[in-house]
N, C-alpha and C. Protein backbone atom coordinates (compact mmCIF):
# COMPACT_ATOMS: atom_id res chain seq x y z
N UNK A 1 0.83 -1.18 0.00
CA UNK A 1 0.00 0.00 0.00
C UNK A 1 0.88 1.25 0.00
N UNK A 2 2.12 1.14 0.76
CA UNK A 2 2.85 2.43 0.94
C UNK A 2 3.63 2.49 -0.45
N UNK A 3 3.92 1.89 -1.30
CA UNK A 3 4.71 1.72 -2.53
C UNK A 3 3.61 2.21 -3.52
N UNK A 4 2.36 2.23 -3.81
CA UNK A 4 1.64 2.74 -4.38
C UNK A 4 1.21 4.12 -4.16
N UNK A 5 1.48 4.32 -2.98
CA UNK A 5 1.13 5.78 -2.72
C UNK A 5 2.30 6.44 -2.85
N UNK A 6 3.53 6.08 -2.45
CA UNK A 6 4.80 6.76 -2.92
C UNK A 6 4.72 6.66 -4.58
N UNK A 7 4.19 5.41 -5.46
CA UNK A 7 4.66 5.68 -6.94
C UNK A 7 3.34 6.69 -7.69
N UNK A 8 2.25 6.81 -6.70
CA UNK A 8 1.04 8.26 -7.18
C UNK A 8 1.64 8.98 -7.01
N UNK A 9 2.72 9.52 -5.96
CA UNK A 9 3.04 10.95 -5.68
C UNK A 9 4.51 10.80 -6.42
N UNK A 10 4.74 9.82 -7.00
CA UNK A 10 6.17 10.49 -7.84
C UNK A 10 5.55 10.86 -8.94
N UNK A 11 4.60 10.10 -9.40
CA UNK A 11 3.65 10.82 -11.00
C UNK A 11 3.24 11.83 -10.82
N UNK A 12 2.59 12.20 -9.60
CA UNK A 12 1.68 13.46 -9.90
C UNK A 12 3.15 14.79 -9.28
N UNK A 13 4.35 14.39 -8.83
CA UNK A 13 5.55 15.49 -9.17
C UNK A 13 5.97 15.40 -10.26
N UNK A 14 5.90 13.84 -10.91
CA UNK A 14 6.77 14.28 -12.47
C UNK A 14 5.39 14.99 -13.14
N UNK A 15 4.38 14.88 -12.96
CA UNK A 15 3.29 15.70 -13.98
C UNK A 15 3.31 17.23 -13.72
N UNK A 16 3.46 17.46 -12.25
CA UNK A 16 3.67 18.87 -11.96
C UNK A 16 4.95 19.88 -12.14
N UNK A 17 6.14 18.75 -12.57
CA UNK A 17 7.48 19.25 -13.13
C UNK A 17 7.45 19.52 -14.79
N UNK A 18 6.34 19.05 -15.26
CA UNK A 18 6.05 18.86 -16.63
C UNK A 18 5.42 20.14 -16.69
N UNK A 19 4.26 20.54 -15.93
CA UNK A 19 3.30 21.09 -16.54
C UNK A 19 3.78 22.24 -16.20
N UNK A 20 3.54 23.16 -17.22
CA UNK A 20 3.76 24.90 -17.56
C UNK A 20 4.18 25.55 -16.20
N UNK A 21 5.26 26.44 -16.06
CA UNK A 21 5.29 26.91 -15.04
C UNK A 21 5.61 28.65 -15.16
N UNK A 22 4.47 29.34 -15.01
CA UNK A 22 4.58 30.86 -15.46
C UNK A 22 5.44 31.24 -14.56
N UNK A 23 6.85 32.05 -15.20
CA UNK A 23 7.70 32.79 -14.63
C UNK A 23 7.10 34.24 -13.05
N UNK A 24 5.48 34.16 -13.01
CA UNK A 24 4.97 35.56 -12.51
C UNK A 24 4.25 34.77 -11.49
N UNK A 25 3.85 33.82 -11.41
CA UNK A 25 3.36 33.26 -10.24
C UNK A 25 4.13 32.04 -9.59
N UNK A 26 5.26 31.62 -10.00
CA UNK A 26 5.70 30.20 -9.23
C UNK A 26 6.55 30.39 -8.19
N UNK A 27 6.60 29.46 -7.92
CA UNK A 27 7.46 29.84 -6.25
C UNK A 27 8.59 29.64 -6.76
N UNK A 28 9.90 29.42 -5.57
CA UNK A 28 11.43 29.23 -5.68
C UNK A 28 10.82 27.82 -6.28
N UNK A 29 10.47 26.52 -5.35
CA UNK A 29 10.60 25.90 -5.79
C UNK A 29 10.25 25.12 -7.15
N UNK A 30 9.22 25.63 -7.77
CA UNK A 30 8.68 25.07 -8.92
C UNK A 30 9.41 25.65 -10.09
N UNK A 31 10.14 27.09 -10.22
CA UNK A 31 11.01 27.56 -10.43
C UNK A 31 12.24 26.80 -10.62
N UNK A 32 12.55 26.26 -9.56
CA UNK A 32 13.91 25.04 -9.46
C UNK A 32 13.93 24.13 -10.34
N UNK A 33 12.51 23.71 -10.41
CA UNK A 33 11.78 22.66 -10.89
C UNK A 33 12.36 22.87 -12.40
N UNK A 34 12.43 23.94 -13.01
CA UNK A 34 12.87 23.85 -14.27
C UNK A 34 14.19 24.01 -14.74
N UNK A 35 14.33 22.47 -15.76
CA UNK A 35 15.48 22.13 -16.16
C UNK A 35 16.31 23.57 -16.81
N UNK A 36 17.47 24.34 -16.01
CA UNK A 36 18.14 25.20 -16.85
C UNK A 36 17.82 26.26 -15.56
N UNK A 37 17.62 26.22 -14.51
CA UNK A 37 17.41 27.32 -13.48
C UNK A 37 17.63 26.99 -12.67
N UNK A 38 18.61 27.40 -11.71
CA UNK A 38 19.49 27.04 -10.48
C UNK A 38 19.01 27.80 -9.66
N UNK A 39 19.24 27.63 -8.25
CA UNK A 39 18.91 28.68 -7.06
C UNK A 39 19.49 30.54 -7.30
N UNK A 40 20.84 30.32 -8.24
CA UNK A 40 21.49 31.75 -8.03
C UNK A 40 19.78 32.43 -8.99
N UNK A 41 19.39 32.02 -10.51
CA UNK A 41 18.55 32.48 -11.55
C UNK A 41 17.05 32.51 -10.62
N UNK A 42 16.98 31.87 -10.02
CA UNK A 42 15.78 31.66 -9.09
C UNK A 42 15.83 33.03 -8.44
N UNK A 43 16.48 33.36 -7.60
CA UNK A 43 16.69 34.43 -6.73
C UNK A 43 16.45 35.92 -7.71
N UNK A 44 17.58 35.64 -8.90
CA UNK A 44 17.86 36.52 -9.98
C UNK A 44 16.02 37.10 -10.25
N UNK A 45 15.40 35.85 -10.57
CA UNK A 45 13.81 36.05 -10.88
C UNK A 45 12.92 36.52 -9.79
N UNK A 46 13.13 36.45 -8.68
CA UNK A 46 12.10 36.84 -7.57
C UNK A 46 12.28 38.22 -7.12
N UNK A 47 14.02 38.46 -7.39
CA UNK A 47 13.96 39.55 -7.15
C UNK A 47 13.59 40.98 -8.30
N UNK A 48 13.88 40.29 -8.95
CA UNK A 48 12.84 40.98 -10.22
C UNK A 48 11.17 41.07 -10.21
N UNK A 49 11.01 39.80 -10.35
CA UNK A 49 9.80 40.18 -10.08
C UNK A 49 9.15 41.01 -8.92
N UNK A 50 9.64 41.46 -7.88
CA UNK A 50 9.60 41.96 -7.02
C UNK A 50 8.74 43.68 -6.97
N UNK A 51 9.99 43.72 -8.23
CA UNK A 51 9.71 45.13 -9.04
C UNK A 51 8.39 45.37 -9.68
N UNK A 52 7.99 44.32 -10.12
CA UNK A 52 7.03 44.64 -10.91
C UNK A 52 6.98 42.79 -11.87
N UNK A 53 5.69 42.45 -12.30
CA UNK A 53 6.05 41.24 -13.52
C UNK A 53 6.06 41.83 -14.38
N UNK A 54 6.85 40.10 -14.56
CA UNK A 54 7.35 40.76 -16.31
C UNK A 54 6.48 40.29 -17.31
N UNK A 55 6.32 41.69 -18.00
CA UNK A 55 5.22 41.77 -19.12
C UNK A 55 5.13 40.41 -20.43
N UNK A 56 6.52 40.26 -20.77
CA UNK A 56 6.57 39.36 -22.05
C UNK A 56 8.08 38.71 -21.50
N UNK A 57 8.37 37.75 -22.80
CA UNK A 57 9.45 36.90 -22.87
C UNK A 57 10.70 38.67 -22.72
N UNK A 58 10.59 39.37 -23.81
CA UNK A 58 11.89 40.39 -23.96
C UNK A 58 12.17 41.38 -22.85
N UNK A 59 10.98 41.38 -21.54
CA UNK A 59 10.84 42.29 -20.63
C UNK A 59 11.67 41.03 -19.46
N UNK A 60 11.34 39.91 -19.61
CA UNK A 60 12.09 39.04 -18.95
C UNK A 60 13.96 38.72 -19.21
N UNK A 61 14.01 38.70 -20.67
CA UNK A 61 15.27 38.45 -20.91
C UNK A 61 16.02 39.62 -20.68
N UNK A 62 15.42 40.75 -20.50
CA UNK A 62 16.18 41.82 -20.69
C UNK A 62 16.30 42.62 -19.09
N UNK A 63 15.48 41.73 -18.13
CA UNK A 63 15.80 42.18 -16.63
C UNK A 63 16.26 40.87 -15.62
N UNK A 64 16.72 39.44 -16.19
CA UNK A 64 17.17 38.74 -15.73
C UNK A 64 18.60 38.59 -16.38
N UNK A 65 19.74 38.81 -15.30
CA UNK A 65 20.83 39.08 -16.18
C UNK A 65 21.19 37.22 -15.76
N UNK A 66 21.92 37.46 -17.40
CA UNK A 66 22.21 35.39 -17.67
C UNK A 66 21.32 35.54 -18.60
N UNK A 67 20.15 35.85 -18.56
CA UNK A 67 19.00 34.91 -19.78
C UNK A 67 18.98 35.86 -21.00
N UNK A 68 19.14 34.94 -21.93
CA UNK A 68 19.47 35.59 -23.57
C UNK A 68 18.39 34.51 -24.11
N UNK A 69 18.27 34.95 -25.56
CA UNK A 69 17.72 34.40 -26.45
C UNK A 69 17.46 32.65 -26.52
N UNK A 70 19.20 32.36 -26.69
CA UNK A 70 19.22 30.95 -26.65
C UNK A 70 18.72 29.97 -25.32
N UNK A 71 18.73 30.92 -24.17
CA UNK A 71 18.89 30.01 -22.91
C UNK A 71 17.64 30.69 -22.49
N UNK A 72 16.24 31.36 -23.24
CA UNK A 72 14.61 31.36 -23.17
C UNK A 72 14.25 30.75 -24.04
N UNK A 73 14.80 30.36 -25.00
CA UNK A 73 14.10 29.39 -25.76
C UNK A 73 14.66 27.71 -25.34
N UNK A 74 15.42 27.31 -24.02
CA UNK A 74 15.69 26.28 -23.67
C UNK A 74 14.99 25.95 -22.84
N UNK A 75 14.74 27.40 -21.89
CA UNK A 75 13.50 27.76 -20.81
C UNK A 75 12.15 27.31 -20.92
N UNK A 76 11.76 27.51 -22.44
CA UNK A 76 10.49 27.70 -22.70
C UNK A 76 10.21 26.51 -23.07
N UNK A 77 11.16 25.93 -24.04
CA UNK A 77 11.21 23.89 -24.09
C UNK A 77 10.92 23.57 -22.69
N UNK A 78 11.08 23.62 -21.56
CA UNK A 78 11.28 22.93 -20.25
C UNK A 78 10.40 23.50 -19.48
N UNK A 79 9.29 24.02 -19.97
CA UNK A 79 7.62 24.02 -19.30
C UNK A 79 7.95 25.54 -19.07
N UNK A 80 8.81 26.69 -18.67
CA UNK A 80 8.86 28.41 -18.48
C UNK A 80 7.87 28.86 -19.24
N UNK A 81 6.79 29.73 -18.59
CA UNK A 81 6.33 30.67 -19.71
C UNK A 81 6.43 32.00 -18.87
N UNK A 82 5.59 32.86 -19.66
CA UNK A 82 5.47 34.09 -19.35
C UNK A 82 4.31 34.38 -19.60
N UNK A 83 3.39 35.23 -18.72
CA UNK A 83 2.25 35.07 -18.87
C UNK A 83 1.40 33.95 -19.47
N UNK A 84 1.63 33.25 -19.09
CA UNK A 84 1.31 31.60 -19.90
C UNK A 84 1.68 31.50 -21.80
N UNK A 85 2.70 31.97 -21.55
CA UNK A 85 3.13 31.83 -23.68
C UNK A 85 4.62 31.40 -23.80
N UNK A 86 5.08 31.15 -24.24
CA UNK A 86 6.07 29.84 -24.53
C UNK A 86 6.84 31.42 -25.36
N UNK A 87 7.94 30.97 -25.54
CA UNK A 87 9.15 31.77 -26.31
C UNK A 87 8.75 31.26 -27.79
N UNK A 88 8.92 32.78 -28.38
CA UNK A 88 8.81 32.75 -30.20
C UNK A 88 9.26 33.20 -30.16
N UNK A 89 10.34 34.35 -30.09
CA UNK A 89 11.66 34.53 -30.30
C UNK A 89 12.39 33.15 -31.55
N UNK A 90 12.45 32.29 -30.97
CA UNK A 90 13.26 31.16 -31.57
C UNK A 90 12.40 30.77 -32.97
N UNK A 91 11.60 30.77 -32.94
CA UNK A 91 10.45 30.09 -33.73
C UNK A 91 10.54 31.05 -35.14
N UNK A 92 10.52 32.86 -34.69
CA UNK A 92 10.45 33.51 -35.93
C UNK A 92 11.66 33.27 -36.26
N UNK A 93 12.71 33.42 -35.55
CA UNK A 93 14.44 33.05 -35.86
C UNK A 93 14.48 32.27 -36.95
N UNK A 94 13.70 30.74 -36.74
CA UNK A 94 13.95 29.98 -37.45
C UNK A 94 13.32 29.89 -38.71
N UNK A 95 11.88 30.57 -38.70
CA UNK A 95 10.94 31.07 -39.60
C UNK A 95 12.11 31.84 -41.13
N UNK A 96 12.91 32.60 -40.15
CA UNK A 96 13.69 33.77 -41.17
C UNK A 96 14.88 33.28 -41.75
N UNK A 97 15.65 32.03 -40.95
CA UNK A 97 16.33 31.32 -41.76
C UNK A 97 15.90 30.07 -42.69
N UNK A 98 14.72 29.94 -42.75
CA UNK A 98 14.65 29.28 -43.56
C UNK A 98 13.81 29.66 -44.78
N UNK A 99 13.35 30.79 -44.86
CA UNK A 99 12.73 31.72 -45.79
C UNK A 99 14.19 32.38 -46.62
N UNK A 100 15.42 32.87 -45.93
CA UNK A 100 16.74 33.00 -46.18
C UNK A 100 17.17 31.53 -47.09
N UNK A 101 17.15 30.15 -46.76
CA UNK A 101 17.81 28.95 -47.20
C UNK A 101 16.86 28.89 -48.24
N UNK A 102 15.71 28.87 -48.39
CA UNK A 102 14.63 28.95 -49.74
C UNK A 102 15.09 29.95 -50.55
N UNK A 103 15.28 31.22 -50.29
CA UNK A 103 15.67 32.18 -51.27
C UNK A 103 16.86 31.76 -51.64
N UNK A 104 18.06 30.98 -51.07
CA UNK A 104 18.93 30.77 -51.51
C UNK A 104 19.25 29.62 -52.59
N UNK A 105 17.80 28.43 -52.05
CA UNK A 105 18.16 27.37 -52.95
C UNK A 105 17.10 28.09 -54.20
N UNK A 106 16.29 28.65 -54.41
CA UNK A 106 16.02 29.32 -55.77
C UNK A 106 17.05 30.06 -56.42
N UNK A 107 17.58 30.85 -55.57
CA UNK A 107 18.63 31.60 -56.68
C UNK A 107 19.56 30.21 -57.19
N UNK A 108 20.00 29.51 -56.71
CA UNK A 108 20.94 28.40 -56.69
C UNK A 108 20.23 27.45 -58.35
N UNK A 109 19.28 27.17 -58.30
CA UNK A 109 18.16 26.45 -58.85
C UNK A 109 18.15 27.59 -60.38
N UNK A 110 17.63 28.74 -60.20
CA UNK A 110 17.89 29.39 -61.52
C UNK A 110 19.30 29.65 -61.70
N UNK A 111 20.24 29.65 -61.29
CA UNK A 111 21.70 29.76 -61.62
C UNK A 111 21.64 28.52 -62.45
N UNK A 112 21.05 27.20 -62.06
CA UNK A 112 21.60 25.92 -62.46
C UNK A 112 20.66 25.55 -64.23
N UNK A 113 19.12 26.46 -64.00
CA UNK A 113 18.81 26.36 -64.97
C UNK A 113 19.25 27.41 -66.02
N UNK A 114 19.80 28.44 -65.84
CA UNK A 114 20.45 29.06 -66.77
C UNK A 114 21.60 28.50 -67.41
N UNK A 115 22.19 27.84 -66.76
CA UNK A 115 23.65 27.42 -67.13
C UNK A 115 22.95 26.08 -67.88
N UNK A 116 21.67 25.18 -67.87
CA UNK A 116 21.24 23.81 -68.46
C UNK A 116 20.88 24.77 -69.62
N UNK A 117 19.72 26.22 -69.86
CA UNK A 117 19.57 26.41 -70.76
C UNK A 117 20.92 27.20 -71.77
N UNK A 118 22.11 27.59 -71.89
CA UNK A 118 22.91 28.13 -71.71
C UNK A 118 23.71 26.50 -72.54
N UNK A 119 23.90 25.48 -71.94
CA UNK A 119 24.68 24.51 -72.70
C UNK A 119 23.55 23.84 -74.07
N UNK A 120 21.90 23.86 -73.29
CA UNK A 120 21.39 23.56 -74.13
C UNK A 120 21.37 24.67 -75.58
N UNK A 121 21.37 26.15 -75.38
CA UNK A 121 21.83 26.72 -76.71
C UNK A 121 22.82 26.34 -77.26
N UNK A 122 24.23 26.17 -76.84
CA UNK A 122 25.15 25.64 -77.40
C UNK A 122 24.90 24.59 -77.80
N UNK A 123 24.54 23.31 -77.76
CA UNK A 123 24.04 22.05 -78.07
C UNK A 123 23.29 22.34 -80.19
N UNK A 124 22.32 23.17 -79.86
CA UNK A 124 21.41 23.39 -80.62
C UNK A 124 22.45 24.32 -81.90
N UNK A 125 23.33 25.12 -81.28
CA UNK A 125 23.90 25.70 -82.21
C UNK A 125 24.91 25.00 -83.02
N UNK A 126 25.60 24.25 -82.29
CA UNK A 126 26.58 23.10 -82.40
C UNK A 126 25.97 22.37 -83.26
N UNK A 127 24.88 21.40 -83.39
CA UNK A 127 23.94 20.39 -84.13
C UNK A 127 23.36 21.34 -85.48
N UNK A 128 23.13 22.60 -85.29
CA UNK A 128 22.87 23.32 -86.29
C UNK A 128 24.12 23.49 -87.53
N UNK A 129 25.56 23.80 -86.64
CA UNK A 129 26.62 23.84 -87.72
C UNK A 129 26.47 22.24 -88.12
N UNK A 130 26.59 21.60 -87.54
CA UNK A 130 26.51 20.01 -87.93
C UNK A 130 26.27 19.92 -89.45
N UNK A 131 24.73 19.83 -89.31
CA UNK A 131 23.51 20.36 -89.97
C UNK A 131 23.68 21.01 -91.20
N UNK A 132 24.29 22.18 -91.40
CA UNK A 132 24.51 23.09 -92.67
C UNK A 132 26.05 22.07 -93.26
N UNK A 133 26.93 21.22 -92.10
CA UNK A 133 28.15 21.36 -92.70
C UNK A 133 27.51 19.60 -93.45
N UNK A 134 26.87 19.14 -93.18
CA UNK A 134 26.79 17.71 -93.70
C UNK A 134 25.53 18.35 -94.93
N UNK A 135 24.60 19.46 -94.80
CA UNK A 135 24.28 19.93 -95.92
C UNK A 135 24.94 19.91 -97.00
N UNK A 136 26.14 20.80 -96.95
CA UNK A 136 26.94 21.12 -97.84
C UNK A 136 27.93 20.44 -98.11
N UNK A 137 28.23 18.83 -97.76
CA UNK A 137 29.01 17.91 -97.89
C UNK A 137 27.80 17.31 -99.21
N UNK A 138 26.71 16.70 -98.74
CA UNK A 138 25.97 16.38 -99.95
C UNK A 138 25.76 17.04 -100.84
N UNK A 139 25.29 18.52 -101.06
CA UNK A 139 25.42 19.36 -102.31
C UNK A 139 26.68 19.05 -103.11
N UNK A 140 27.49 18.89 -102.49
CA UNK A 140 29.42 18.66 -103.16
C UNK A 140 29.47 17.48 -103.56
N UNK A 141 28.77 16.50 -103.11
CA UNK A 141 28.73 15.11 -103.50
C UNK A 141 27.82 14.76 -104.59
N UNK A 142 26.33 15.20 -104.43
CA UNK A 142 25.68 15.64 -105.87
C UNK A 142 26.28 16.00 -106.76
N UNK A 143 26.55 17.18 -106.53
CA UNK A 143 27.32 18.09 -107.89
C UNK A 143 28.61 17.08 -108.71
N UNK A 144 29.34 16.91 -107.31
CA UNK A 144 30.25 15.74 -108.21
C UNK A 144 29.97 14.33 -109.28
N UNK A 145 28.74 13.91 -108.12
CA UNK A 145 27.72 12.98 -109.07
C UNK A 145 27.52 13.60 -110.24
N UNK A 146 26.61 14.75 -110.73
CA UNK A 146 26.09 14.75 -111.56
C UNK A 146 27.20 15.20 -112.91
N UNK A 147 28.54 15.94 -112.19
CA UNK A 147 29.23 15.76 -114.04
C UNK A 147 30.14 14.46 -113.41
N UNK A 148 30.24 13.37 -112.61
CA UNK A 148 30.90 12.37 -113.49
C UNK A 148 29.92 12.05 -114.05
N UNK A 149 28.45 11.32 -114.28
CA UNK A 149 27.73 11.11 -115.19
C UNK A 149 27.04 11.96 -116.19
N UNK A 150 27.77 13.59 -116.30
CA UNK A 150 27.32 14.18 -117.51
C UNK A 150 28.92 13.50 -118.38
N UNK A 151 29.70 13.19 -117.54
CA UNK A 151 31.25 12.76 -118.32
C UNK A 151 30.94 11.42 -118.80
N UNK A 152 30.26 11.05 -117.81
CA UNK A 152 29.90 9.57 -118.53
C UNK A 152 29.27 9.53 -120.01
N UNK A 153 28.41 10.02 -119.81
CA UNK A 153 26.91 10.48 -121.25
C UNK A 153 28.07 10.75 -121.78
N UNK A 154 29.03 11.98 -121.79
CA UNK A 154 29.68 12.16 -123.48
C UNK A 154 30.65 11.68 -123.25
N UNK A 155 30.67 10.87 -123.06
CA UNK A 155 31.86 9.29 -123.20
C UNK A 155 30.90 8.88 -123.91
N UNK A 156 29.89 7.92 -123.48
CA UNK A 156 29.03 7.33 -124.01
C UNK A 156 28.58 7.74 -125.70
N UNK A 157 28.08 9.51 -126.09
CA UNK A 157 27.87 9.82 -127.25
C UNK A 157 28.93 9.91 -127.71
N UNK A 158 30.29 10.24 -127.17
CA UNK A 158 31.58 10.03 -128.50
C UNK A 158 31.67 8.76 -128.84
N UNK A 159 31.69 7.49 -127.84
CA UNK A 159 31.73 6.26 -128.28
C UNK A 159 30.32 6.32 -129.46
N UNK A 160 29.75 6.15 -129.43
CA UNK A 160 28.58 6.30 -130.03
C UNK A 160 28.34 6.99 -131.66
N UNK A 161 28.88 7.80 -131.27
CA UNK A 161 29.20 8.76 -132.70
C UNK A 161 30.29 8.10 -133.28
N UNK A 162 31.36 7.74 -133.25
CA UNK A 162 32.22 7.17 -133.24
C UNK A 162 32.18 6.03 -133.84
N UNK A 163 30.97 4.69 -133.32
CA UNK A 163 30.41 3.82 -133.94
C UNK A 163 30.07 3.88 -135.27
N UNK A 164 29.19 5.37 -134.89
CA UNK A 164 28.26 5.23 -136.16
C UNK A 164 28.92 5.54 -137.09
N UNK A 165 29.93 6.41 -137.11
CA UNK A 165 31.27 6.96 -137.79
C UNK A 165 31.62 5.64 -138.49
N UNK A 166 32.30 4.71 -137.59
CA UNK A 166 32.56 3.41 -138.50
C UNK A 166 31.55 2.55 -139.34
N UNK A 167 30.16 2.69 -139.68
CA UNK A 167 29.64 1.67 -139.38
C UNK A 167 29.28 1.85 -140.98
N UNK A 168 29.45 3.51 -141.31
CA UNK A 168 29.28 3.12 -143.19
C UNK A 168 30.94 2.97 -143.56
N UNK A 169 31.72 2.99 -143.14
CA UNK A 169 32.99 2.69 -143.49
C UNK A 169 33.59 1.28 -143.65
N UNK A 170 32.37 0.38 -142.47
CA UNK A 170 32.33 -0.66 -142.66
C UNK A 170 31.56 -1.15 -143.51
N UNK A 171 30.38 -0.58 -144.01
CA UNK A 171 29.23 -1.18 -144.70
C UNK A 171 30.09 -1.47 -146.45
N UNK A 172 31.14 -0.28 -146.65
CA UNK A 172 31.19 0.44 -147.53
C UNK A 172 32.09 -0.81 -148.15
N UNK A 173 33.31 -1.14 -147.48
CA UNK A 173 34.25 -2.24 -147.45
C UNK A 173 33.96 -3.40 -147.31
N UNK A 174 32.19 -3.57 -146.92
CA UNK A 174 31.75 -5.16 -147.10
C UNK A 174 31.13 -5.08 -148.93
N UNK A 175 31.23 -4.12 -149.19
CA UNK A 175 30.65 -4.38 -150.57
C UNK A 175 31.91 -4.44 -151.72
């Protein structure tokens, strides 16, 4: 019976070490309670608050000396709020570098398609000389075709004429 009631009351401290703990109402100890706040930051906070609470996360970071940016947004992971709101500080941070890494992989991205369209002109211009130079290899090859066989034909009609040349010279000598 006593082992069950000791393991309810370790749950319902780990649930109460868990759950949200506003920087403007918690005591030293629940204060303690959060991972990243020691007795010296504890003190640091009460006696601040003392003055007056603190309005937001930047009215806090900026009257608890130690706490910066990085070490309220470690705060705020580990149940800290402020007026019950969690640190965005970190959140737009990260919002702006990665709106920064997007703008960068676009410029990156049209750099890469300029330079694809850029080889692809060359490609096209390249295949184009191709193109005119194997043009004008066959025009040269035609042309050559057509007078060896105009050389041929008057081969052919001198032989020819030539024949016929003999053929009463022969007729003439068979009689």
């Amino acid at each position: 019976m006593l082992k069950k009631i000791l393991a309810i009351l370790v749950m319902l401290y780990a649930t109460l070490a868990m759950a949200a703990v506003d920087v403007n109402k918690a005591t030293d100890a629940q204060l303690d309670s959060i991972k990243g706040i020691g007795p010296v930051t504890t003190k640091l906070i009460t006696t601040e608050r003392k003055k007056g609470e603190f309005k937001n996360w930047q009215d806090f970071i900026d009257r608890v000396k130690g706490v910066g940016e990085k070490s309220a947004v470690k705060l705020s992971e580990n149940g800290l709020t402020v007026n019950g709101e969690s640190f965005k500080g970190a959140v737009a941070k990260d919002a702006k570098a990665a709106a920064k890494e997007e703008k960068k992989d676009a410029k990156a991205d049209a750099k890469s398609d300029k330079a694809v369209a850029k080889a692809d002109a060359k490609a096209e211009k390249a295949e184009a000389k191709a193109d005119k130079k194997e043009a004008k290899a066959k025009a040269q090859a035609e042309k050559k075709e057509a007078r060896a066989e105009a050389k041929a034909d008057k081969a052919v009609a001198k032989a020819d004429a030539k024949a016929d040349a003999a053929k009463p010279a022969a007729s003439a000598a068979k009689k």
